[in-house]
N, C-alpha and C. Protein backbone atom coordinates (compact mmCIF):
# COMPACT_ATOMS: atom_id res chain seq x y z
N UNK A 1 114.05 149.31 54.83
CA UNK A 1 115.23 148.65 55.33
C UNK A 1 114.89 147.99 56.65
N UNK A 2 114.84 147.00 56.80
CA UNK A 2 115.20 145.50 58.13
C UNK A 2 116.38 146.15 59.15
N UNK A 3 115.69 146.39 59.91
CA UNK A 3 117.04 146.25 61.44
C UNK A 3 116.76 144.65 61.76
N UNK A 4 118.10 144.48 62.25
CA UNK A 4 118.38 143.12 63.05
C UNK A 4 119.25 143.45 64.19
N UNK A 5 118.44 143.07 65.51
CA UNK A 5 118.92 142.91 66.97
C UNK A 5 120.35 142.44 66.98
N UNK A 6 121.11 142.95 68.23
CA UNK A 6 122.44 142.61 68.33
C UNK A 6 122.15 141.11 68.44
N UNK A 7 121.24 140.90 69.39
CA UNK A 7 121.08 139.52 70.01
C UNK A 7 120.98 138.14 69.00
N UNK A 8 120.36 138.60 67.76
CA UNK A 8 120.56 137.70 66.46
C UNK A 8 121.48 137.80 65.61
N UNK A 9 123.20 138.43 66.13
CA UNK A 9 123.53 138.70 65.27
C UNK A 9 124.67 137.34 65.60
N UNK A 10 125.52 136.51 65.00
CA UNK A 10 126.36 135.79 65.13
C UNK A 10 128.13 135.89 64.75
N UNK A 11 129.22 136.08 65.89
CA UNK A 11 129.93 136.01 64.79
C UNK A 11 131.45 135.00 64.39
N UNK A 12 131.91 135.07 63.19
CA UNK A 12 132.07 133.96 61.86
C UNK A 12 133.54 134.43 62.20
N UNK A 13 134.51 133.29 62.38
CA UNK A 13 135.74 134.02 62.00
C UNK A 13 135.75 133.38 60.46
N UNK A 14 136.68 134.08 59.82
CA UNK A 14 137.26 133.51 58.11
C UNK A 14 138.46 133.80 58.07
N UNK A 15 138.59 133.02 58.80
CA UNK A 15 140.41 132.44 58.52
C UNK A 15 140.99 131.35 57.76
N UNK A 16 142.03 131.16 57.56
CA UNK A 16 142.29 130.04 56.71
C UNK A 16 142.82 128.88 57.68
N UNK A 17 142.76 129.05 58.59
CA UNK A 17 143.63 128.01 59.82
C UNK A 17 142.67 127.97 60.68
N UNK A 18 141.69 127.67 60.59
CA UNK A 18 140.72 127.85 61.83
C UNK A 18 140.41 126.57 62.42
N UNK A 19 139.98 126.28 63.59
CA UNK A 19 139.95 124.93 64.43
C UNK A 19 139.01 124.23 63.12
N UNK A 20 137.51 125.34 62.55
CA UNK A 20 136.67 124.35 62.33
C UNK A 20 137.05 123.47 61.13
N UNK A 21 138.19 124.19 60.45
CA UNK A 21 138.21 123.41 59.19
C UNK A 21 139.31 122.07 59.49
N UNK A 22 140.17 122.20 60.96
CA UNK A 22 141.03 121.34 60.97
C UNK A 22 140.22 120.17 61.76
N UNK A 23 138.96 120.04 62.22
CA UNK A 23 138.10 119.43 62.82
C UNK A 23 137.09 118.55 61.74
N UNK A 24 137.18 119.49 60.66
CA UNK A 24 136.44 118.70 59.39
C UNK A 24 136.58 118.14 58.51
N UNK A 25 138.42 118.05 58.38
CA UNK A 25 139.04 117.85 57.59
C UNK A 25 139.41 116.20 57.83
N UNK A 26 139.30 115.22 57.19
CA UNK A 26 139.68 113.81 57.69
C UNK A 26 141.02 113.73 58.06
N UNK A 27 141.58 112.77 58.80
CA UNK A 27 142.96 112.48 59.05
C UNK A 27 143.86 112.03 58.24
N UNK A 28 145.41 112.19 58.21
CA UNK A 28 145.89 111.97 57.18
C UNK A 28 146.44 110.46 57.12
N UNK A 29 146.12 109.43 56.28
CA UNK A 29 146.64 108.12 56.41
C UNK A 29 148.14 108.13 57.30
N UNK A 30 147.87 106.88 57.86
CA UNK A 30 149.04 106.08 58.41
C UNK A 30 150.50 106.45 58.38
N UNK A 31 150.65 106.49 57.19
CA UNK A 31 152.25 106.67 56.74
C UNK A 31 152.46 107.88 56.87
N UNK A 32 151.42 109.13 56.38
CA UNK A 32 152.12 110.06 56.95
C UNK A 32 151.70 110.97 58.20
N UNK A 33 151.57 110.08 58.73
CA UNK A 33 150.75 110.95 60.12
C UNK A 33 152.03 111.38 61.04
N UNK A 34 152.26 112.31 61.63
CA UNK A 34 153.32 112.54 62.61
C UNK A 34 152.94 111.61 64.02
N UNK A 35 154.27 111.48 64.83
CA UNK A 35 154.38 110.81 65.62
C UNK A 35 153.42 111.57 66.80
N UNK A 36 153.80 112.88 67.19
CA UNK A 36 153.19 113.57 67.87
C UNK A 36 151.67 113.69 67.43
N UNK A 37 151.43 113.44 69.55
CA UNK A 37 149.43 113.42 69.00
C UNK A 37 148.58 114.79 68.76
N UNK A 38 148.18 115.00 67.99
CA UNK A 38 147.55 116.19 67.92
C UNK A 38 146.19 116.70 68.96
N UNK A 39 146.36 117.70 69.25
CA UNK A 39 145.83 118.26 70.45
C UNK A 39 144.57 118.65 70.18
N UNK A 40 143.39 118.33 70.92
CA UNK A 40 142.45 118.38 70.72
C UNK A 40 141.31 119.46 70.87
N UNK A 41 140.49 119.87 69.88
CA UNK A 41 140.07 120.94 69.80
C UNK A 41 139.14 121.32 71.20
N UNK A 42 139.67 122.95 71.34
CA UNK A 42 138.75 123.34 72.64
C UNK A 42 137.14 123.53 72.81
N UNK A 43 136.42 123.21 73.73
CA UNK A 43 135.09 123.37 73.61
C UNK A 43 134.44 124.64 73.65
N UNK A 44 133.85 125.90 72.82
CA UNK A 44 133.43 126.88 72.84
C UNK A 44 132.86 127.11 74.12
N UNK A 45 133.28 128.22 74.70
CA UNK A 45 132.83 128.66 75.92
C UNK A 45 131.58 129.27 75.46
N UNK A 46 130.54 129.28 76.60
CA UNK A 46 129.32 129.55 76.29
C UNK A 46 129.53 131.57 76.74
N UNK A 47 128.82 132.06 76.11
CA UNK A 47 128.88 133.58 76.51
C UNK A 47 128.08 133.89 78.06
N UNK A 48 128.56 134.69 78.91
CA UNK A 48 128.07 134.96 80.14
C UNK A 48 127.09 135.81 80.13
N UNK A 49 125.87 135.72 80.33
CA UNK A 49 124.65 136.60 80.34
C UNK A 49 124.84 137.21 81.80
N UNK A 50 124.50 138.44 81.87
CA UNK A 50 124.37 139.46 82.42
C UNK A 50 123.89 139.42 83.74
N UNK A 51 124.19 139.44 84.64
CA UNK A 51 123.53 139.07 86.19
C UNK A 51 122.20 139.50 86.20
N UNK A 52 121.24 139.28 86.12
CA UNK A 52 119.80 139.50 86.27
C UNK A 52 118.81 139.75 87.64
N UNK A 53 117.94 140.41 88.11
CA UNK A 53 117.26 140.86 88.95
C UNK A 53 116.41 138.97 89.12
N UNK A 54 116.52 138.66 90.48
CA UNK A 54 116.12 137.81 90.93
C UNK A 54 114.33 137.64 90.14
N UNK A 55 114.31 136.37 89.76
CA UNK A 55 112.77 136.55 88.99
C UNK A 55 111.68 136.53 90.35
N UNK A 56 110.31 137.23 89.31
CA UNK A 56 108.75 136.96 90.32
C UNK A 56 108.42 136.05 90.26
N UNK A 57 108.03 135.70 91.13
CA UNK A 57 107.10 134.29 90.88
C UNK A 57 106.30 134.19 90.19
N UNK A 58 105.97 133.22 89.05
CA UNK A 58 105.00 133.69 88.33
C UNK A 58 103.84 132.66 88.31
N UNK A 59 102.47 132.92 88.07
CA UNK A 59 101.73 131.70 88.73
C UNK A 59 101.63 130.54 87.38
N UNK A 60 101.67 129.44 88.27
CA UNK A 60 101.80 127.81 87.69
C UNK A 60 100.43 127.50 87.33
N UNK A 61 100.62 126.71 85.85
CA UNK A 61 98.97 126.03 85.75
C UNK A 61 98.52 125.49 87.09
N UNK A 62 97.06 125.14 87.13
CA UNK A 62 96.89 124.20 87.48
C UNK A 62 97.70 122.59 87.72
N UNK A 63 97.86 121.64 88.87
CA UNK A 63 98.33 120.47 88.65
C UNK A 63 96.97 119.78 88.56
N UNK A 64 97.41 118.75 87.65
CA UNK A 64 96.38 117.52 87.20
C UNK A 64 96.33 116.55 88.93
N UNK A 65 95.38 116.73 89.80
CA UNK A 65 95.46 115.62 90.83
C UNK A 65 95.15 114.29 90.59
N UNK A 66 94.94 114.16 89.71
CA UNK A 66 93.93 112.91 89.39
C UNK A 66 93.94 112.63 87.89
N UNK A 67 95.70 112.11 87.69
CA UNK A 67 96.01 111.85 86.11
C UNK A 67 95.93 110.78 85.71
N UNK A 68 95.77 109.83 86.66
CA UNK A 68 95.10 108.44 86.12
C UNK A 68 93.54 108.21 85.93
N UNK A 69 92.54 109.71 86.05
CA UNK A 69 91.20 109.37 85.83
C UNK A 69 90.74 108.83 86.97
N UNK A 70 90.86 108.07 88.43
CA UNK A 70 90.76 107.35 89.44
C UNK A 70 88.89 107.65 89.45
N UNK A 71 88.21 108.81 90.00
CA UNK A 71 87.49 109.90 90.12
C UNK A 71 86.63 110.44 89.07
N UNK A 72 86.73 109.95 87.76
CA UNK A 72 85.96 110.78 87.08
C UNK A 72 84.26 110.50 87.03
N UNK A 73 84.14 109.50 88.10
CA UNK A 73 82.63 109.57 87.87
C UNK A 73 82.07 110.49 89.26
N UNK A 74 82.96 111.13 89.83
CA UNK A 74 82.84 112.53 90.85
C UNK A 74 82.82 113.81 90.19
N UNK A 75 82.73 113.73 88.79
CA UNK A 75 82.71 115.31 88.21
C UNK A 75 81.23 115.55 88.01
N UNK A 76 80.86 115.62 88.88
CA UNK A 76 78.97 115.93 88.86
C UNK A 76 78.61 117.41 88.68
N UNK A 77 77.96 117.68 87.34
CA UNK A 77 77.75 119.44 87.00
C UNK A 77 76.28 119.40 88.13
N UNK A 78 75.42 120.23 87.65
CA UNK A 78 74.10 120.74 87.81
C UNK A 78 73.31 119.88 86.97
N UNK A 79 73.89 119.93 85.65
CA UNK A 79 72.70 119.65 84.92
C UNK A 79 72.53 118.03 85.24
N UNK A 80 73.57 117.40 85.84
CA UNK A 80 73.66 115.77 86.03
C UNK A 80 72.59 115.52 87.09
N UNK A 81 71.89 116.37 87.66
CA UNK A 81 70.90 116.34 89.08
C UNK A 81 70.23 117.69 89.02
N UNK A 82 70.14 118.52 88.84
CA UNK A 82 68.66 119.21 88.48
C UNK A 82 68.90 119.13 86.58
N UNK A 83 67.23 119.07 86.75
CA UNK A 83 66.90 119.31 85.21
C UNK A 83 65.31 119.50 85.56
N UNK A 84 65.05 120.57 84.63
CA UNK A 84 63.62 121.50 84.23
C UNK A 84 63.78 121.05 82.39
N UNK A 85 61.95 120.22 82.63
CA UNK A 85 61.32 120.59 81.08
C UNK A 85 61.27 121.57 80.37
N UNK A 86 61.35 121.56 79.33
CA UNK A 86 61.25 123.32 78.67
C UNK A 86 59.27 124.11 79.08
N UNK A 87 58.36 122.83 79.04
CA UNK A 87 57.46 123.58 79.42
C UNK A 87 57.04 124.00 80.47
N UNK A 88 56.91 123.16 81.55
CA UNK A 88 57.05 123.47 83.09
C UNK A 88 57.86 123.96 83.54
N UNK A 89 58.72 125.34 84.07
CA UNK A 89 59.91 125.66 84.25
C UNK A 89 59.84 126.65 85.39
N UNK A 90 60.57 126.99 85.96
CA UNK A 90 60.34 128.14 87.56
C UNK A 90 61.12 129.26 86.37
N UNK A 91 60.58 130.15 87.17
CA UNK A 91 61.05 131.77 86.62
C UNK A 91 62.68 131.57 86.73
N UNK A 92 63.18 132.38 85.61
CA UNK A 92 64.64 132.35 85.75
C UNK A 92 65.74 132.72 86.53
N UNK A 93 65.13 133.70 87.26
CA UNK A 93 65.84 134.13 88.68
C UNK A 93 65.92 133.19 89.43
N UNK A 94 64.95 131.96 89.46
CA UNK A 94 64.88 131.19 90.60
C UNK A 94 65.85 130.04 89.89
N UNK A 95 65.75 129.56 88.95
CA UNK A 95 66.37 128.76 87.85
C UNK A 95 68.47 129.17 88.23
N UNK A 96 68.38 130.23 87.96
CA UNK A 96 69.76 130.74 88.44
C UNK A 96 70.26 130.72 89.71
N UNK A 97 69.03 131.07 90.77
CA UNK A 97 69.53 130.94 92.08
C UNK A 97 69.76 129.53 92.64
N UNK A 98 68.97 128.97 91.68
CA UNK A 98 69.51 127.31 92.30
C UNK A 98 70.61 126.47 91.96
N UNK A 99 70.88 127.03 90.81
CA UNK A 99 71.64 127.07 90.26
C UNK A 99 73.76 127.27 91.50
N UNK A 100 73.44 128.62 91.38
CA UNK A 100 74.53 128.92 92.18
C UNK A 100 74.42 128.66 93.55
N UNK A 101 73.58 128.01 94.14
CA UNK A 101 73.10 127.30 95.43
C UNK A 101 73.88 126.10 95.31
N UNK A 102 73.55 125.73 94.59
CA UNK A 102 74.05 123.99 94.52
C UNK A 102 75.34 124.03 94.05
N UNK A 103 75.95 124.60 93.38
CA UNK A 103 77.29 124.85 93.08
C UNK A 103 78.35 125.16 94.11
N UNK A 104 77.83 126.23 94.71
CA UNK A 104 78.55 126.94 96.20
C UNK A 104 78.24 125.80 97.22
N UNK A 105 77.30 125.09 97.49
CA UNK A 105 77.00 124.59 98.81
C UNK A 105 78.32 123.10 98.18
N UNK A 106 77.74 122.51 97.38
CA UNK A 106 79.05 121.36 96.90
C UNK A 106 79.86 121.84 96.87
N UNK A 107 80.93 122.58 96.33
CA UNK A 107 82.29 123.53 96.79
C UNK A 107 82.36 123.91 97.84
N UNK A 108 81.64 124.29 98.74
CA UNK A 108 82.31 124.46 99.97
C UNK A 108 81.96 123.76 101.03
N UNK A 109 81.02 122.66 100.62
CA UNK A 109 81.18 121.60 101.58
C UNK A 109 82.09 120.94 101.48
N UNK A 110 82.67 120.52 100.13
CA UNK A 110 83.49 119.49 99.99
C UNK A 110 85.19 120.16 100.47
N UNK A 111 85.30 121.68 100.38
CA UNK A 111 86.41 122.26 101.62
C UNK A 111 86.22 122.10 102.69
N UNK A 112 85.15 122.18 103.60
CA UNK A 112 85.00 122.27 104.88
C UNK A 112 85.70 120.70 104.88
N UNK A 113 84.73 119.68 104.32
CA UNK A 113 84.85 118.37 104.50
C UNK A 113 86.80 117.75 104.52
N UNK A 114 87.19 118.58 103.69
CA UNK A 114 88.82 117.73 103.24
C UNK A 114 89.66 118.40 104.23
N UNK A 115 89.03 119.94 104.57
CA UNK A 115 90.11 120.49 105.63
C UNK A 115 89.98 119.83 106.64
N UNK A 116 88.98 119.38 107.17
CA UNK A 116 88.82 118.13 108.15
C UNK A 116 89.57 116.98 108.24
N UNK A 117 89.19 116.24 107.14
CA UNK A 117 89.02 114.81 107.17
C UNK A 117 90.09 114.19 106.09
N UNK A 118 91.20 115.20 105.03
CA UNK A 118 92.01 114.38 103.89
C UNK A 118 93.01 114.54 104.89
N UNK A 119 93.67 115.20 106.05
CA UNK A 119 94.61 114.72 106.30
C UNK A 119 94.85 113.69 106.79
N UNK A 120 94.37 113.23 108.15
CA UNK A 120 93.87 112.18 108.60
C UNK A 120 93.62 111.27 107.84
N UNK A 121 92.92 111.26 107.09
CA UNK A 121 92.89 110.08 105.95
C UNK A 121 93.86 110.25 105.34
N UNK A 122 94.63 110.92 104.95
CA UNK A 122 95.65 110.40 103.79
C UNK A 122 96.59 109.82 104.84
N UNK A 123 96.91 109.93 106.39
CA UNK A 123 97.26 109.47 107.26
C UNK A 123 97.31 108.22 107.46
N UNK A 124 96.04 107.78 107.59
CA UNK A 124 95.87 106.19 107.69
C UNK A 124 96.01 105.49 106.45
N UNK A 125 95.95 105.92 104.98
CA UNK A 125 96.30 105.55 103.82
C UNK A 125 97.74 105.10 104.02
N UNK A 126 98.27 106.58 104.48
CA UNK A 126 99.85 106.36 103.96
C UNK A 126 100.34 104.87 105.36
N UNK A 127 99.87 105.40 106.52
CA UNK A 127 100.03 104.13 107.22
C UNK A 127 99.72 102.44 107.01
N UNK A 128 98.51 102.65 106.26
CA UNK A 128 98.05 101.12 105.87
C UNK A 128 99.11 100.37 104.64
N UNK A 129 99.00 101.68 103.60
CA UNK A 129 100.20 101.28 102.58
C UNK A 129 101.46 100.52 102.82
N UNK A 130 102.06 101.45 103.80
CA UNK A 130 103.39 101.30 104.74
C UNK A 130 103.40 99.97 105.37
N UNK A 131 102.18 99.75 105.84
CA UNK A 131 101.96 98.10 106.42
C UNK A 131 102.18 96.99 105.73
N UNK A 132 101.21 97.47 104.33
CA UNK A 132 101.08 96.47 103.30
C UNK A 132 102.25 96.20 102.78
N UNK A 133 103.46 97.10 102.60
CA UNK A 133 104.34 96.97 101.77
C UNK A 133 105.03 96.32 102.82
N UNK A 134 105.75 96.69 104.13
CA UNK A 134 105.89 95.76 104.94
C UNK A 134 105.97 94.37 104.93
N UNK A 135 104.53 93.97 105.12
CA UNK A 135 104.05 92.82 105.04
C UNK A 135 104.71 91.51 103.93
N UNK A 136 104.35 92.59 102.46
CA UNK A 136 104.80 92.13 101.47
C UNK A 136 106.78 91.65 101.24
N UNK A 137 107.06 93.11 101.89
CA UNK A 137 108.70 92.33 101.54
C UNK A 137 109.25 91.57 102.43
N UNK A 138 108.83 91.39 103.80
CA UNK A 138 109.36 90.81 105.06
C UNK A 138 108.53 89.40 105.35
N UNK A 139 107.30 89.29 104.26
CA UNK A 139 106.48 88.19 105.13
C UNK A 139 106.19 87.22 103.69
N UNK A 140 105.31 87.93 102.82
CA UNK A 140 104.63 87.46 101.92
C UNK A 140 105.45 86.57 101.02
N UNK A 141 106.73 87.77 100.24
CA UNK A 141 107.71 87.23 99.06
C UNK A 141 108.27 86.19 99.96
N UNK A 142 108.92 86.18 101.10
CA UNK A 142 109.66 85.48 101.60
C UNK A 142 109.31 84.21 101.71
N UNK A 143 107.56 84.11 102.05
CA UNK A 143 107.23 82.66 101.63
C UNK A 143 106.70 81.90 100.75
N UNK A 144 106.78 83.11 99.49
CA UNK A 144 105.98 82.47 98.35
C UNK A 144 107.77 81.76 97.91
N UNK A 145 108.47 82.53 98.48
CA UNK A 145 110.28 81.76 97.46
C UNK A 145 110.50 80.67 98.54
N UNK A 146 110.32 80.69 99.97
CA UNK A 146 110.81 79.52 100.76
C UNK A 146 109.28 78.51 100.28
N UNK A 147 108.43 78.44 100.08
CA UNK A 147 107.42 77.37 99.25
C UNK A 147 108.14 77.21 97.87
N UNK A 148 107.85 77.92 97.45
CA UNK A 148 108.86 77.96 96.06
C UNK A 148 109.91 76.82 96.02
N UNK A 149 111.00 76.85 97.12
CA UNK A 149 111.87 76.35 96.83
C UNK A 149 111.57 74.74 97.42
N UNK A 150 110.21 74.40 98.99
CA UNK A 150 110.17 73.10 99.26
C UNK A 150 109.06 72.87 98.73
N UNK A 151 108.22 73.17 98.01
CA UNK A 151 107.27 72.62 97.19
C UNK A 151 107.19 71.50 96.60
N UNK A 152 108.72 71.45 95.51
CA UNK A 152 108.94 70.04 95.27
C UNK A 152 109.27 68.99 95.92
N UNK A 153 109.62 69.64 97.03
CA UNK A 153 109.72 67.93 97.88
C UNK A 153 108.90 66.99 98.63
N UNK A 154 107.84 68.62 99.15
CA UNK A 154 106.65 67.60 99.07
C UNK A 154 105.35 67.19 98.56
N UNK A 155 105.66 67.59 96.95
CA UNK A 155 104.94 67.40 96.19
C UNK A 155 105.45 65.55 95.96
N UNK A 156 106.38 65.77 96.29
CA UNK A 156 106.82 64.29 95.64
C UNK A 156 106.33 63.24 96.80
N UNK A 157 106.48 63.62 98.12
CA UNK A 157 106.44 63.26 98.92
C UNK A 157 104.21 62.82 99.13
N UNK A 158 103.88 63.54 98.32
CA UNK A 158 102.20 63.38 98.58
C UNK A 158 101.90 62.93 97.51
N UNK A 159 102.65 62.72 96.64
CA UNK A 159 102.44 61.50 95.08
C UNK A 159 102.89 60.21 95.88
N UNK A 160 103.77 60.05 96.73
CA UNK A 160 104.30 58.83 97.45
C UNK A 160 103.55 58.43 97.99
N UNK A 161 102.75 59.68 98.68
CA UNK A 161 101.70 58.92 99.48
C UNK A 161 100.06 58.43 99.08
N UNK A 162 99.87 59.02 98.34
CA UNK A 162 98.94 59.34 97.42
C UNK A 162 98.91 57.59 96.33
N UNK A 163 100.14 56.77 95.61
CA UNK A 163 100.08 56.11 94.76
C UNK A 163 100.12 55.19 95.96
N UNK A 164 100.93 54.97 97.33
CA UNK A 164 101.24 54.01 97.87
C UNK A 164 99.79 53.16 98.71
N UNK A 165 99.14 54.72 99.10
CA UNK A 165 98.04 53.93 100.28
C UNK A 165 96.43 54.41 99.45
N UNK A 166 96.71 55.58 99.04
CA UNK A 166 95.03 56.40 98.62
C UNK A 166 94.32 55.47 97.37
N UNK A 167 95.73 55.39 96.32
CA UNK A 167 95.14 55.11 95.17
C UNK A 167 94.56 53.89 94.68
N UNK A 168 94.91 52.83 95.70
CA UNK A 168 94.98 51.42 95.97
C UNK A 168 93.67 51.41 96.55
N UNK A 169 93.35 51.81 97.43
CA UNK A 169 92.18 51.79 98.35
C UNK A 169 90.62 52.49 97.30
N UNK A 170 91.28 53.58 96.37
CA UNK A 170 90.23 53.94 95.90
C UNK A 170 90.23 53.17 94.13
N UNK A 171 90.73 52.27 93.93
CA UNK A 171 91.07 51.92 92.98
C UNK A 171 89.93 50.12 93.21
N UNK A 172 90.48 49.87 94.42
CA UNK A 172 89.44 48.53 95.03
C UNK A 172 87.75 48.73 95.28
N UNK A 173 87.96 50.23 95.65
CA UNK A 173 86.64 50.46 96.22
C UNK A 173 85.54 50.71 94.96
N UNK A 174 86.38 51.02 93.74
CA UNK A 174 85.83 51.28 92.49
C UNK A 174 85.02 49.65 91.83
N UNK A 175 86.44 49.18 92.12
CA UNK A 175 86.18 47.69 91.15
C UNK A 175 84.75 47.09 92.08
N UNK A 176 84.81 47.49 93.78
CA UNK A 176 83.71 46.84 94.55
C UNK A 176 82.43 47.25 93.90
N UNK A 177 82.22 48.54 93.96
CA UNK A 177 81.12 49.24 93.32
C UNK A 177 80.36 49.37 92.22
N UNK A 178 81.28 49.01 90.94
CA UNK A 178 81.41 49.06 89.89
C UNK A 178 80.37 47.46 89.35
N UNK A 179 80.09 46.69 90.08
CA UNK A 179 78.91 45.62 90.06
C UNK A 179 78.08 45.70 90.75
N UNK A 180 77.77 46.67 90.98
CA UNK A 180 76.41 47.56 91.92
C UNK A 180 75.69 47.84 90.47
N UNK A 181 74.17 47.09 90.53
CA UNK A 181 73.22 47.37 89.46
C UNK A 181 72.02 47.73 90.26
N UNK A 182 71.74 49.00 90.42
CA UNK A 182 70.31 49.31 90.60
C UNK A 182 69.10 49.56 89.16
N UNK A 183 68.13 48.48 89.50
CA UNK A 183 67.33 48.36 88.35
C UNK A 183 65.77 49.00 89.30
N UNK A 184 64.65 50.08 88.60
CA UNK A 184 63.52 49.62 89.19
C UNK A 184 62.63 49.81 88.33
N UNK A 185 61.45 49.07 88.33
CA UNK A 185 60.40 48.60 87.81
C UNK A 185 59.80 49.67 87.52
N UNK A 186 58.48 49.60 86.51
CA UNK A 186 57.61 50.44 86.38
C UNK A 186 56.69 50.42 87.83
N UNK A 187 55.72 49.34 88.25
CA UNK A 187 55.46 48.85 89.43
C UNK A 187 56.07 49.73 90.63
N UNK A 188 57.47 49.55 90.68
CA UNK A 188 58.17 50.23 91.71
C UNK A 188 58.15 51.36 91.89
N UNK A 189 57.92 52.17 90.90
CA UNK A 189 57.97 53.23 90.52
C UNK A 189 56.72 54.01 91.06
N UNK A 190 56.14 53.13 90.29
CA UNK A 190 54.42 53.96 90.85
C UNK A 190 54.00 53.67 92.47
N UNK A 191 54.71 52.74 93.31
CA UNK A 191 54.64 52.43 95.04
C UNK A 191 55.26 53.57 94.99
N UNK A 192 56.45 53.84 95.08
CA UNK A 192 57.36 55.11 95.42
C UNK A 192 56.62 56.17 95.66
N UNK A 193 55.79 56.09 94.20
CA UNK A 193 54.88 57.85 93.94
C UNK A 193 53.99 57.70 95.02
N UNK A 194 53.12 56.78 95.02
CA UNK A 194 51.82 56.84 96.05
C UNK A 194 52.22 57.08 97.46
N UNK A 195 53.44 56.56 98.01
CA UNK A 195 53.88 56.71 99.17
C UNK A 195 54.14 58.49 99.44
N UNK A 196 54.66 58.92 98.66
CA UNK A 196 54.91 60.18 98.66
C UNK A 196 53.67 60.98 98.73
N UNK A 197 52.89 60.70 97.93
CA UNK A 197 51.29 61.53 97.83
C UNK A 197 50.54 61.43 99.34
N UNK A 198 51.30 59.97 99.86
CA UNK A 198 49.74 59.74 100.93
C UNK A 198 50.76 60.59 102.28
């Protein structure tokens, strides 16, 4: 025989008038619906659990610092910088001790190093950021939209100037040029060279 916990047990009224069946039941057409609005069903109160002993703290995964990957070519093992041939090899005690040498000395340099030096740096980060963004909403946007908005006028204004005086001038200077024939000889050719040689 199965026991079942109070805590799974549920309970059912079976009545014949009960909210749920007057909730499931469709409405009655138009014509005979009463004038009076019918009152709307109450929301089940949730049951009150038991006042409970303040919880322990309990310990949290790990957080991911670095969930965009930024860093992953900083995950440097042992084997990425020492490596031993299988035939030439130091005794294994020594193999191990270098092992946990190089492991400990990178771990706790790289604490010594951040207890130092990440606040301060994340300092001037967060300050430079702060600048940049600055910069950006008070200086930058403001004149890419005030260009934005006189751009066209003197775009039009340097086509004016541009068809009235530039294009004329370089349009003559073409046609001048444009009966410019430089021809040279074989003869000529070979003076040129000798001059260069001597």
């Amino acid at each position: 025989m199965m026991m079942v916990s109070e805590d799974c047990l549920v309970e059912c009224k079976i009545d014949d008038d009960s909210d749920e069946e007057q909730i499931n039941t469709p409405p009655p057409p138009p014509e005979f619906a009463s004038k009076a609005p019918t009152p709307a069903p109450e929301p089940p109160t949730p049951p009150t659990a038991p006042p409970t002993a303040p919880a322990t703290p309990t310990p949290t995964l790990p957080v991911n610092r670095d969930p965009y990957g930024i860093n992953q070519h900083l995950k440097v093992e042992v084997s990425d910088v020492l490596a031993e041939p299988a035939t030439p090899h130091s005794i294994d005690q020594v193999w191990l001790y270098s092992v946990a040498g190089f492991e400990t000395t990178r771990i706790w340099t790289y604490r010594c190093l951040s207890l130092l030096l990440a606040v301060p740096f994340a300092l001037l980060c967060g300050i430079f950021l702060a600048i940049l963004a600055c910069l950006h909403v008070w200086f930058v946007v403001p004149c890419l939209q005030l260009s934005n908005t006189f751009l066209p006028c003197l775009r039009s204004l340097c086509m004016c100037a541009v068809n009235a005086f530039i294009a004329p001038f370089c349009t003559s200077l073409a046609l001048c040029c444009s009966q410019i024939i430089i021809s040279l000889s074989h003869r000529d050719w070979h003076q040129v060279r000798d001059k260069e040689t001597v």
